[in-house]
PDB file of N, CA and C in Angstrom:
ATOM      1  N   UNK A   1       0.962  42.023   3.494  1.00  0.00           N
ATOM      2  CA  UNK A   1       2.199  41.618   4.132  1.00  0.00           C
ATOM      3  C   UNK A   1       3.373  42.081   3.264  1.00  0.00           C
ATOM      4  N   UNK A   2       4.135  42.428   4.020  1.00  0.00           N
ATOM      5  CA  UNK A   2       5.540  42.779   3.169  1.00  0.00           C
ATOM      6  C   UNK A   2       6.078  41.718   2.176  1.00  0.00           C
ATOM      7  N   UNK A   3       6.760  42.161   1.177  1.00  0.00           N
ATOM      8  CA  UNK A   3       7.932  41.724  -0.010  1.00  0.00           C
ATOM      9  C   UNK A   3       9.261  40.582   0.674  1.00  0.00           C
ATOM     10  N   UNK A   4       9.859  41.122   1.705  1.00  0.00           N
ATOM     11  CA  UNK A   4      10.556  41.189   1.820  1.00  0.00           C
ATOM     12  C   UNK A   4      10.136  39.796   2.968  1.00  0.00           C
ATOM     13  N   UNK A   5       9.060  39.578   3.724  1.00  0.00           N
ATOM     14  CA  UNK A   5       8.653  38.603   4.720  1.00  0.00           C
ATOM     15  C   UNK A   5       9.214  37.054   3.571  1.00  0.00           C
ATOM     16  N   UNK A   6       8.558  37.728   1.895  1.00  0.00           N
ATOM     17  CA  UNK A   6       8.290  36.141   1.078  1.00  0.00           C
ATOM     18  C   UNK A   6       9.921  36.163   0.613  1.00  0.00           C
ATOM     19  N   UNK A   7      10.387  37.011   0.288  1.00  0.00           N
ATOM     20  CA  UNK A   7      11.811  36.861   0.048  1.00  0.00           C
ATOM     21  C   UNK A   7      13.114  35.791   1.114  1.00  0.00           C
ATOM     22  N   UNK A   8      12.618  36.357   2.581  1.00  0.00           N
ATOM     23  CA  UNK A   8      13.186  35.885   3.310  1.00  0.00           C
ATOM     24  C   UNK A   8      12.859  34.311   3.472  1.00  0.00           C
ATOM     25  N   UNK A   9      11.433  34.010   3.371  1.00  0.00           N
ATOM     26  CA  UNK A   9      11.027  32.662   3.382  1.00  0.00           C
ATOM     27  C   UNK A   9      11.748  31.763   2.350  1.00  0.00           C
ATOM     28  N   UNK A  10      11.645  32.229   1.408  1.00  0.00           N
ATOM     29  CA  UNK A  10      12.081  31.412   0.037  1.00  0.00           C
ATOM     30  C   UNK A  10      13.956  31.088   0.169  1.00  0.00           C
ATOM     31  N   UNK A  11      14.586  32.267   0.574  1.00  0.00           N
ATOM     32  CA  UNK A  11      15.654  31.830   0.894  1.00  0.00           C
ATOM     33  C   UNK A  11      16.175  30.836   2.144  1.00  0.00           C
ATOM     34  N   UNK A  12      15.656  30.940   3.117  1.00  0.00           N
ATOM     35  CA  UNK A  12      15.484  30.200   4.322  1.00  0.00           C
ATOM     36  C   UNK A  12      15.017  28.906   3.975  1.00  0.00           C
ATOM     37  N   UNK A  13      13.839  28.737   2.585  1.00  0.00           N
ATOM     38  CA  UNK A  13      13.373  27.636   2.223  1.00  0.00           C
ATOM     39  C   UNK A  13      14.903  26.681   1.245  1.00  0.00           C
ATOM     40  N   UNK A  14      15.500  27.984   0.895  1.00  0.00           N
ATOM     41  CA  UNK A  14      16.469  26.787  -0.214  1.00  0.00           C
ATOM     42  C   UNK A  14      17.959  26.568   0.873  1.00  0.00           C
ATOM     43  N   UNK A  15      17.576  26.884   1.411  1.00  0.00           N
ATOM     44  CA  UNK A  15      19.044  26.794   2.156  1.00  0.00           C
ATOM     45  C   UNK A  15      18.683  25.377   2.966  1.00  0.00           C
ATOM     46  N   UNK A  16      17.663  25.408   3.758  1.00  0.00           N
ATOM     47  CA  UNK A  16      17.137  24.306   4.633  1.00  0.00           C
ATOM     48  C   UNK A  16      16.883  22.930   3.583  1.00  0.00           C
ATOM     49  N   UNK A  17      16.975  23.536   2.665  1.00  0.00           N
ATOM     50  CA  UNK A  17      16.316  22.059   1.724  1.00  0.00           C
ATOM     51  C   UNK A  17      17.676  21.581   1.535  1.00  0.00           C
ATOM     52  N   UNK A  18      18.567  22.501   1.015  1.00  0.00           N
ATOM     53  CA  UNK A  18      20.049  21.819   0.828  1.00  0.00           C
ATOM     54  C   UNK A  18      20.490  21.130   1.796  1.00  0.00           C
ATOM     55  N   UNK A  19      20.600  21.901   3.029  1.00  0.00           N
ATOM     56  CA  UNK A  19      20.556  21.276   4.604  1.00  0.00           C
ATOM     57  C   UNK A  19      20.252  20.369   4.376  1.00  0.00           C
ATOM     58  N   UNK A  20      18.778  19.765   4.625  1.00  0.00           N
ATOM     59  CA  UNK A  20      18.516  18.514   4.444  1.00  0.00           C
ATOM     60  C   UNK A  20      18.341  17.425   4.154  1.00  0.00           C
ATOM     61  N   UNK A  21      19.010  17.720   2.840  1.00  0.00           N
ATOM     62  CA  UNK A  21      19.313  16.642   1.948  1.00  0.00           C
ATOM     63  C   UNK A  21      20.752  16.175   2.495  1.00  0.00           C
ATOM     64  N   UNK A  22      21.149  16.971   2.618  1.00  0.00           N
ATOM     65  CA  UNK A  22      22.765  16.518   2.777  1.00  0.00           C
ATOM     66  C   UNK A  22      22.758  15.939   4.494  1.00  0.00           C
ATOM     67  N   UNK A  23      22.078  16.706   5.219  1.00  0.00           N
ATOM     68  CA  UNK A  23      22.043  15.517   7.000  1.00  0.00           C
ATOM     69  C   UNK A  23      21.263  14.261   6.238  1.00  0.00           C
ATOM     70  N   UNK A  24      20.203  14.003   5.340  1.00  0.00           N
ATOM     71  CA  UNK A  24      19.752  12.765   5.118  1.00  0.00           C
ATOM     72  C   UNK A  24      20.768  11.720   4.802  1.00  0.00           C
ATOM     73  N   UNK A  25      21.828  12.908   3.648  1.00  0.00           N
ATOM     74  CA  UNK A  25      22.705  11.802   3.122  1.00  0.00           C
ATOM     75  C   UNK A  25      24.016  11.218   3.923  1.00  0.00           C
ATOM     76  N   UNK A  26      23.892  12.386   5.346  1.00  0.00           N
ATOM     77  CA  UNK A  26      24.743  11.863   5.929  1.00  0.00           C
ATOM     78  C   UNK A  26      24.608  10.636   6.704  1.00  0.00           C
ATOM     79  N   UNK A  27      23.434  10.081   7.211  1.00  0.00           N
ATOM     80  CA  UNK A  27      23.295   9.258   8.046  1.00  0.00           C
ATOM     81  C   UNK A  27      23.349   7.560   7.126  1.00  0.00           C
ATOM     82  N   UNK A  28      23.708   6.710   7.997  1.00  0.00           N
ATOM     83  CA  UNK A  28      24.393   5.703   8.190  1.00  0.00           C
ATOM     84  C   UNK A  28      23.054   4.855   7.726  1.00  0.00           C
ATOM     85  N   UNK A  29      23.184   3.935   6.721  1.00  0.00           N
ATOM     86  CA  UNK A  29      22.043   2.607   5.918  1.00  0.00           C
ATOM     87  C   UNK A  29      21.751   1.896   7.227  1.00  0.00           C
ATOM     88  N   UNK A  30      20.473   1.450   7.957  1.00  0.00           N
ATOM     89  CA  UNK A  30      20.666   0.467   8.745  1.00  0.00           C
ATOM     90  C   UNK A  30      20.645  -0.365   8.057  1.00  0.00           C
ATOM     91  N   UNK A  31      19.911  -1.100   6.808  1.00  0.00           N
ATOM     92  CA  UNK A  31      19.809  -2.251   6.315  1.00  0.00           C
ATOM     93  C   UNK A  31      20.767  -2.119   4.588  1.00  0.00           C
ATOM     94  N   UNK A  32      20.252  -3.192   3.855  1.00  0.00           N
ATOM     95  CA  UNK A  32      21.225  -3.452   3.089  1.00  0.00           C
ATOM     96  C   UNK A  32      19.766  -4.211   1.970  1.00  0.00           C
ATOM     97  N   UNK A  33      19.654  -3.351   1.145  1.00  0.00           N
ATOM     98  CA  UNK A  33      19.004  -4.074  -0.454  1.00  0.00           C
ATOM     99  C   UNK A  33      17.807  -3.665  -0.360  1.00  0.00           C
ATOM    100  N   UNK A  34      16.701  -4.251  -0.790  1.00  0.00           N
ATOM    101  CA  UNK A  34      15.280  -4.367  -1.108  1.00  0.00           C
ATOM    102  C   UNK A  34      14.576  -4.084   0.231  1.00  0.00           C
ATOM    103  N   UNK A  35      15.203  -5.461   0.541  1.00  0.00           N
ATOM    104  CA  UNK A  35      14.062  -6.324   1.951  1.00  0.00           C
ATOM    105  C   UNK A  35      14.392  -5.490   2.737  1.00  0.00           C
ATOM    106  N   UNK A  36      15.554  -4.592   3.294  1.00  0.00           N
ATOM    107  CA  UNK A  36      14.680  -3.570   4.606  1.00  0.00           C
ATOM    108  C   UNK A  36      13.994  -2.444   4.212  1.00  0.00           C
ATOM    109  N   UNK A  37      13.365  -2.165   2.886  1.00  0.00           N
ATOM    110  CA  UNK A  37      12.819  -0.805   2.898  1.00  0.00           C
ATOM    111  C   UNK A  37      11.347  -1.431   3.470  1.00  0.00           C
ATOM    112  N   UNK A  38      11.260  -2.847   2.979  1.00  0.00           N
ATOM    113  CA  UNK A  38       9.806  -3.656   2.972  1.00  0.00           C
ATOM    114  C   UNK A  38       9.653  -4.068   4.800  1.00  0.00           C
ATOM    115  N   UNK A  39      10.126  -3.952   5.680  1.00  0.00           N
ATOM    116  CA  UNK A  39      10.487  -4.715   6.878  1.00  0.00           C
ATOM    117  C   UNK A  39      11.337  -5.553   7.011  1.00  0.00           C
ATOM    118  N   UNK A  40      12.543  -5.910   5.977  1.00  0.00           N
ATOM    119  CA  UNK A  40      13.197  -7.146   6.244  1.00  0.00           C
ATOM    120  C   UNK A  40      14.417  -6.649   7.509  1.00  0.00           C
ATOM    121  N   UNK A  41      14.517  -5.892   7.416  1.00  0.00           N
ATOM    122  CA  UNK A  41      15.670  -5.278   8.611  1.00  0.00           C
ATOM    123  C   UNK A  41      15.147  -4.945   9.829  1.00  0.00           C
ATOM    124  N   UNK A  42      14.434  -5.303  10.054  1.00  0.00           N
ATOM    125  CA  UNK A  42      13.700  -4.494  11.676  1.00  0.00           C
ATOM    126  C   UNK A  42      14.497  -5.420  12.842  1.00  0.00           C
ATOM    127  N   UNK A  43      15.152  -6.276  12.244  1.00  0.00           N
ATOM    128  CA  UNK A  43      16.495  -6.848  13.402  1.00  0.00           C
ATOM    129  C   UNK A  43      17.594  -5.753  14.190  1.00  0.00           C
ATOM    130  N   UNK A  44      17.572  -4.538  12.908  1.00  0.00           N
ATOM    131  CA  UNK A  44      19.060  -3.675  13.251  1.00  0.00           C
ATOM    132  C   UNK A  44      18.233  -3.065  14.873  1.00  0.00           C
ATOM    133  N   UNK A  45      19.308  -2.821  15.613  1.00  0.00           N
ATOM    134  CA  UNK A  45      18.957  -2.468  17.192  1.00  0.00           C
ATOM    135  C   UNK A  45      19.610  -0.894  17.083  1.00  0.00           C
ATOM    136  N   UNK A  46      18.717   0.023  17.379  1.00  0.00           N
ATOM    137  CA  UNK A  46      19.492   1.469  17.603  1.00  0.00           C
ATOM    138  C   UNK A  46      19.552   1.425  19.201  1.00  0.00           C
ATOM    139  N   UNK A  47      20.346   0.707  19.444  1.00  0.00           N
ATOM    140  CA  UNK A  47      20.617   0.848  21.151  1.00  0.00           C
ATOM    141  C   UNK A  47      22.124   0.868  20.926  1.00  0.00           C
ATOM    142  N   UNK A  48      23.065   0.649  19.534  1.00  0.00           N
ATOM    143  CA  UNK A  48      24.223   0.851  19.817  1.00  0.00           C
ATOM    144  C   UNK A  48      24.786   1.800  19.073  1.00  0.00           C
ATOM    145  N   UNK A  49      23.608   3.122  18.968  1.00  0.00           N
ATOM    146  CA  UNK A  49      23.994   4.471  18.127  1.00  0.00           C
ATOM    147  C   UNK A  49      25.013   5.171  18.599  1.00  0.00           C
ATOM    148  N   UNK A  50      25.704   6.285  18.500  1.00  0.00           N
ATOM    149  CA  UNK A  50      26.674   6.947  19.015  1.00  0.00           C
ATOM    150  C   UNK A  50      26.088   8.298  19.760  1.00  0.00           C
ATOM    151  N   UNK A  51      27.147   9.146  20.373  1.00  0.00           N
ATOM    152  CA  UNK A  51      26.228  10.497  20.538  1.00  0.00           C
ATOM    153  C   UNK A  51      26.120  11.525  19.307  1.00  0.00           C
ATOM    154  N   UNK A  52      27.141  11.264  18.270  1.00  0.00           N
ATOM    155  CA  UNK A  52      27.135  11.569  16.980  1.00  0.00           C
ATOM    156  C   UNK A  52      26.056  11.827  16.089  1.00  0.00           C
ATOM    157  N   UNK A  53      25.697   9.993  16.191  1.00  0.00           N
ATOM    158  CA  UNK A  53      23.995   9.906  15.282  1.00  0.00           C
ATOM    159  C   UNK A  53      23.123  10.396  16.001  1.00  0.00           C
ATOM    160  N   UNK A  54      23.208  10.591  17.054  1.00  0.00           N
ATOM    161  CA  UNK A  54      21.780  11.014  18.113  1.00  0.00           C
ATOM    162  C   UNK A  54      21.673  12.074  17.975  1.00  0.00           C
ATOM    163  N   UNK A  55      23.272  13.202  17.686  1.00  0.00           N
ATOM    164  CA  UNK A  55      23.036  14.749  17.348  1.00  0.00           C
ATOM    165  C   UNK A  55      22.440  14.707  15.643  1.00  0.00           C
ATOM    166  N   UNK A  56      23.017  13.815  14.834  1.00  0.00           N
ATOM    167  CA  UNK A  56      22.545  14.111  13.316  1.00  0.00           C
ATOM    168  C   UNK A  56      21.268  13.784  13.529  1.00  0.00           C
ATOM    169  N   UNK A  57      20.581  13.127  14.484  1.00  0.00           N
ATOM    170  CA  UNK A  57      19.575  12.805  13.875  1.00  0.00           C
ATOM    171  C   UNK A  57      17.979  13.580  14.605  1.00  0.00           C
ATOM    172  N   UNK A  58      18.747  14.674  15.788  1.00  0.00           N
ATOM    173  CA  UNK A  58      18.247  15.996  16.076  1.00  0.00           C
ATOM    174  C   UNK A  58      18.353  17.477  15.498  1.00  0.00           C
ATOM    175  N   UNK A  59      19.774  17.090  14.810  1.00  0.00           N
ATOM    176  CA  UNK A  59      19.919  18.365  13.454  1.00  0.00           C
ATOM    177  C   UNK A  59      18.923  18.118  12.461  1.00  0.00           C
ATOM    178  N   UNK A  60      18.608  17.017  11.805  1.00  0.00           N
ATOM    179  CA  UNK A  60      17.960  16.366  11.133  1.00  0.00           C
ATOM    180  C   UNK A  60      16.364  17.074  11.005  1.00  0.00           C
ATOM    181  N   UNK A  61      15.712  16.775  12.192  1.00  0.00           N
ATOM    182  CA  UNK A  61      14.298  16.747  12.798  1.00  0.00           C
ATOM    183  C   UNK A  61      14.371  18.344  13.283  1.00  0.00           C
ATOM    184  N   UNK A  62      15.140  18.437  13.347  1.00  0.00           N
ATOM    185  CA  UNK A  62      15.380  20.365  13.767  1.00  0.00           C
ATOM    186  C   UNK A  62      14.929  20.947  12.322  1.00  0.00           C
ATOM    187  N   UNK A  63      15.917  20.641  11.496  1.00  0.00           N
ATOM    188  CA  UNK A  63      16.077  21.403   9.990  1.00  0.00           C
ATOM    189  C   UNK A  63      14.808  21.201   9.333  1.00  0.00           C
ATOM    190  N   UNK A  64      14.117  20.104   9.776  1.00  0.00           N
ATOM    191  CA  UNK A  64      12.867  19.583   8.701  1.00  0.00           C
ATOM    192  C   UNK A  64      12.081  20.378   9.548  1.00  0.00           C
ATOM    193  N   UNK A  65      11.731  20.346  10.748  1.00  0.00           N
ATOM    194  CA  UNK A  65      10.575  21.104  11.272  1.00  0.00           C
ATOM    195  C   UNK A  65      11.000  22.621  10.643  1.00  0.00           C
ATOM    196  N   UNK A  66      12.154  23.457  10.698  1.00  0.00           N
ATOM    197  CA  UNK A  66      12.461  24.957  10.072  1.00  0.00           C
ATOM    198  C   UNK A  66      12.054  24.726   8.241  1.00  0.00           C
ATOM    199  N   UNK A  67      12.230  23.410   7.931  1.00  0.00           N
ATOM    200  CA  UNK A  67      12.019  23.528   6.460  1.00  0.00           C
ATOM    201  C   UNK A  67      10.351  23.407   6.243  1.00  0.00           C
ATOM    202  N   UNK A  68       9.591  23.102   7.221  1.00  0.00           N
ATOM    203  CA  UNK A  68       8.058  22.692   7.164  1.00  0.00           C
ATOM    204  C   UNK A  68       7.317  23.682   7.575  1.00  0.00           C
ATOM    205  N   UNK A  69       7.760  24.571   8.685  1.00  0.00           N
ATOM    206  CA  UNK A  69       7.717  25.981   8.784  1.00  0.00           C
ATOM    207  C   UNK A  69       7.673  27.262   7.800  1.00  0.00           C
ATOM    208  N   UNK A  70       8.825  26.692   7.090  1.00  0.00           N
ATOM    209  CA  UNK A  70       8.791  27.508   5.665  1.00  0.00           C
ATOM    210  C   UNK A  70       7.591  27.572   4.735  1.00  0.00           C
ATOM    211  N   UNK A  71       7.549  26.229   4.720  1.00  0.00           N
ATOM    212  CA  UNK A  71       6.573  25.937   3.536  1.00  0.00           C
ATOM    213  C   UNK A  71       5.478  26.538   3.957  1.00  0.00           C
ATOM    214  N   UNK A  72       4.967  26.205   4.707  1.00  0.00           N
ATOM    215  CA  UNK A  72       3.769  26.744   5.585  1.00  0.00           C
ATOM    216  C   UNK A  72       3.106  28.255   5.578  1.00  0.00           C
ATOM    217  N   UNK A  73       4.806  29.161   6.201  1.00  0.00           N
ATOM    218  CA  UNK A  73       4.674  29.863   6.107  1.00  0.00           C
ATOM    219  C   UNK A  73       4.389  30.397   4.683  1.00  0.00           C
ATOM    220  N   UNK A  74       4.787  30.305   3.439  1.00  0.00           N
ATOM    221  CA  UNK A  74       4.645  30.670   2.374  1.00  0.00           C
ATOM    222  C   UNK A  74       3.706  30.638   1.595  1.00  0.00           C
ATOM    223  N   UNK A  75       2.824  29.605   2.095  1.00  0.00           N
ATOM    224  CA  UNK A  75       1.585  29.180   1.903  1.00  0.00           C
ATOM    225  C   UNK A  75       0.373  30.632   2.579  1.00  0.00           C
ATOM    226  N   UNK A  76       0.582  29.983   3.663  1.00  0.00           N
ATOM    227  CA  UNK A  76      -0.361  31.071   3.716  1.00  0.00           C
ATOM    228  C   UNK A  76      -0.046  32.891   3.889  1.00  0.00           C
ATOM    229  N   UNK A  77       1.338  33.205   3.364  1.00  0.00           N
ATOM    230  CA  UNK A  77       1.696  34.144   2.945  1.00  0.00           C
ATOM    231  C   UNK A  77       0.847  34.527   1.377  1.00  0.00           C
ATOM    232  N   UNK A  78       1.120  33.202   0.422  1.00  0.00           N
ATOM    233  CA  UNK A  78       0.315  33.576  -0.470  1.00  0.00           C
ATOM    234  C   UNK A  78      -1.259  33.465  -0.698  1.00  0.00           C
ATOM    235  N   UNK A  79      -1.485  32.563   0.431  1.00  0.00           N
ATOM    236  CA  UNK A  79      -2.935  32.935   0.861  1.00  0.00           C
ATOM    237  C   UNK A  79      -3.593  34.586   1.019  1.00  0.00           C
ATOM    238  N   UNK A  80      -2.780  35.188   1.623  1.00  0.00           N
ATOM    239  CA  UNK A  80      -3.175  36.453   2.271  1.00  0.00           C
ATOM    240  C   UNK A  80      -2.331  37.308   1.134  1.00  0.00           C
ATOM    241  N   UNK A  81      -1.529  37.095   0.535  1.00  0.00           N
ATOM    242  CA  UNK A  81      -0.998  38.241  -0.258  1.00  0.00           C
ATOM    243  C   UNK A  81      -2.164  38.006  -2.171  1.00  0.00           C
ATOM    244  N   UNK A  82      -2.293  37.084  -2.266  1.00  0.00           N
ATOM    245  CA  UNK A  82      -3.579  37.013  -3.628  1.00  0.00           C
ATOM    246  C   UNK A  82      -4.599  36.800  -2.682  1.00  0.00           C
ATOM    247  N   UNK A  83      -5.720  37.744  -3.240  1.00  0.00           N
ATOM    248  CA  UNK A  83      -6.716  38.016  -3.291  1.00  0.00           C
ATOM    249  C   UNK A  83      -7.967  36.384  -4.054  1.00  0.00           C
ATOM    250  N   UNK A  84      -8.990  36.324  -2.969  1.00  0.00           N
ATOM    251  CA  UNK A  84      -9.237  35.101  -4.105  1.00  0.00           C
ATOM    252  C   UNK A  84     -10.763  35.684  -4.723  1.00  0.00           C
ATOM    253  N   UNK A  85     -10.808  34.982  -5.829  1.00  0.00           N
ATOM    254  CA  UNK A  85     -12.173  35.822  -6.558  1.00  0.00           C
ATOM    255  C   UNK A  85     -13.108  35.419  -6.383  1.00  0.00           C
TER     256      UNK A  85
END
């Protein structure tokens, strides 16, 4: 396989990762402390999201599937580009 296939991956890979850190950091805490990472928040209702969060949170799931793609791809790029003994 070409040079230039893993080049393109790797850049596509750091760009999407930046991406995604930063839509993660954009979205809005539903809960507050400890107790909702554990279940204590499962009160908050996403029935009064905006069309805003509904797009961040399809940019979101967009960027991660292109960033999981990457990986993937690179994987078995270097599957097929080393030889195994």
């Amino acid at each position: 396989m070409p040079m230039w296939f893993a080049y393109t991956l790797i850049v596509l890979l750091v760009l999407t990762s930046i991406l995604l850190t930063l839509l993660i950091l954009l979205h809005r805490g539903k809960g507050g402390g400890m107790s909702s990472m554990f279940g204590g928040g499962v009160t908050s209702s996403l029935a009064g999201s905006s069309v805003a969060e509904k797009n961040l949170d399809r940019y979101t799931v967009l960027v991660g599937i292109v960033w999981f793609a990457c990986i993937v791809g690179l994987g078995l790029w270097l599957r097929l580009a080393i030889p195994s003994t």
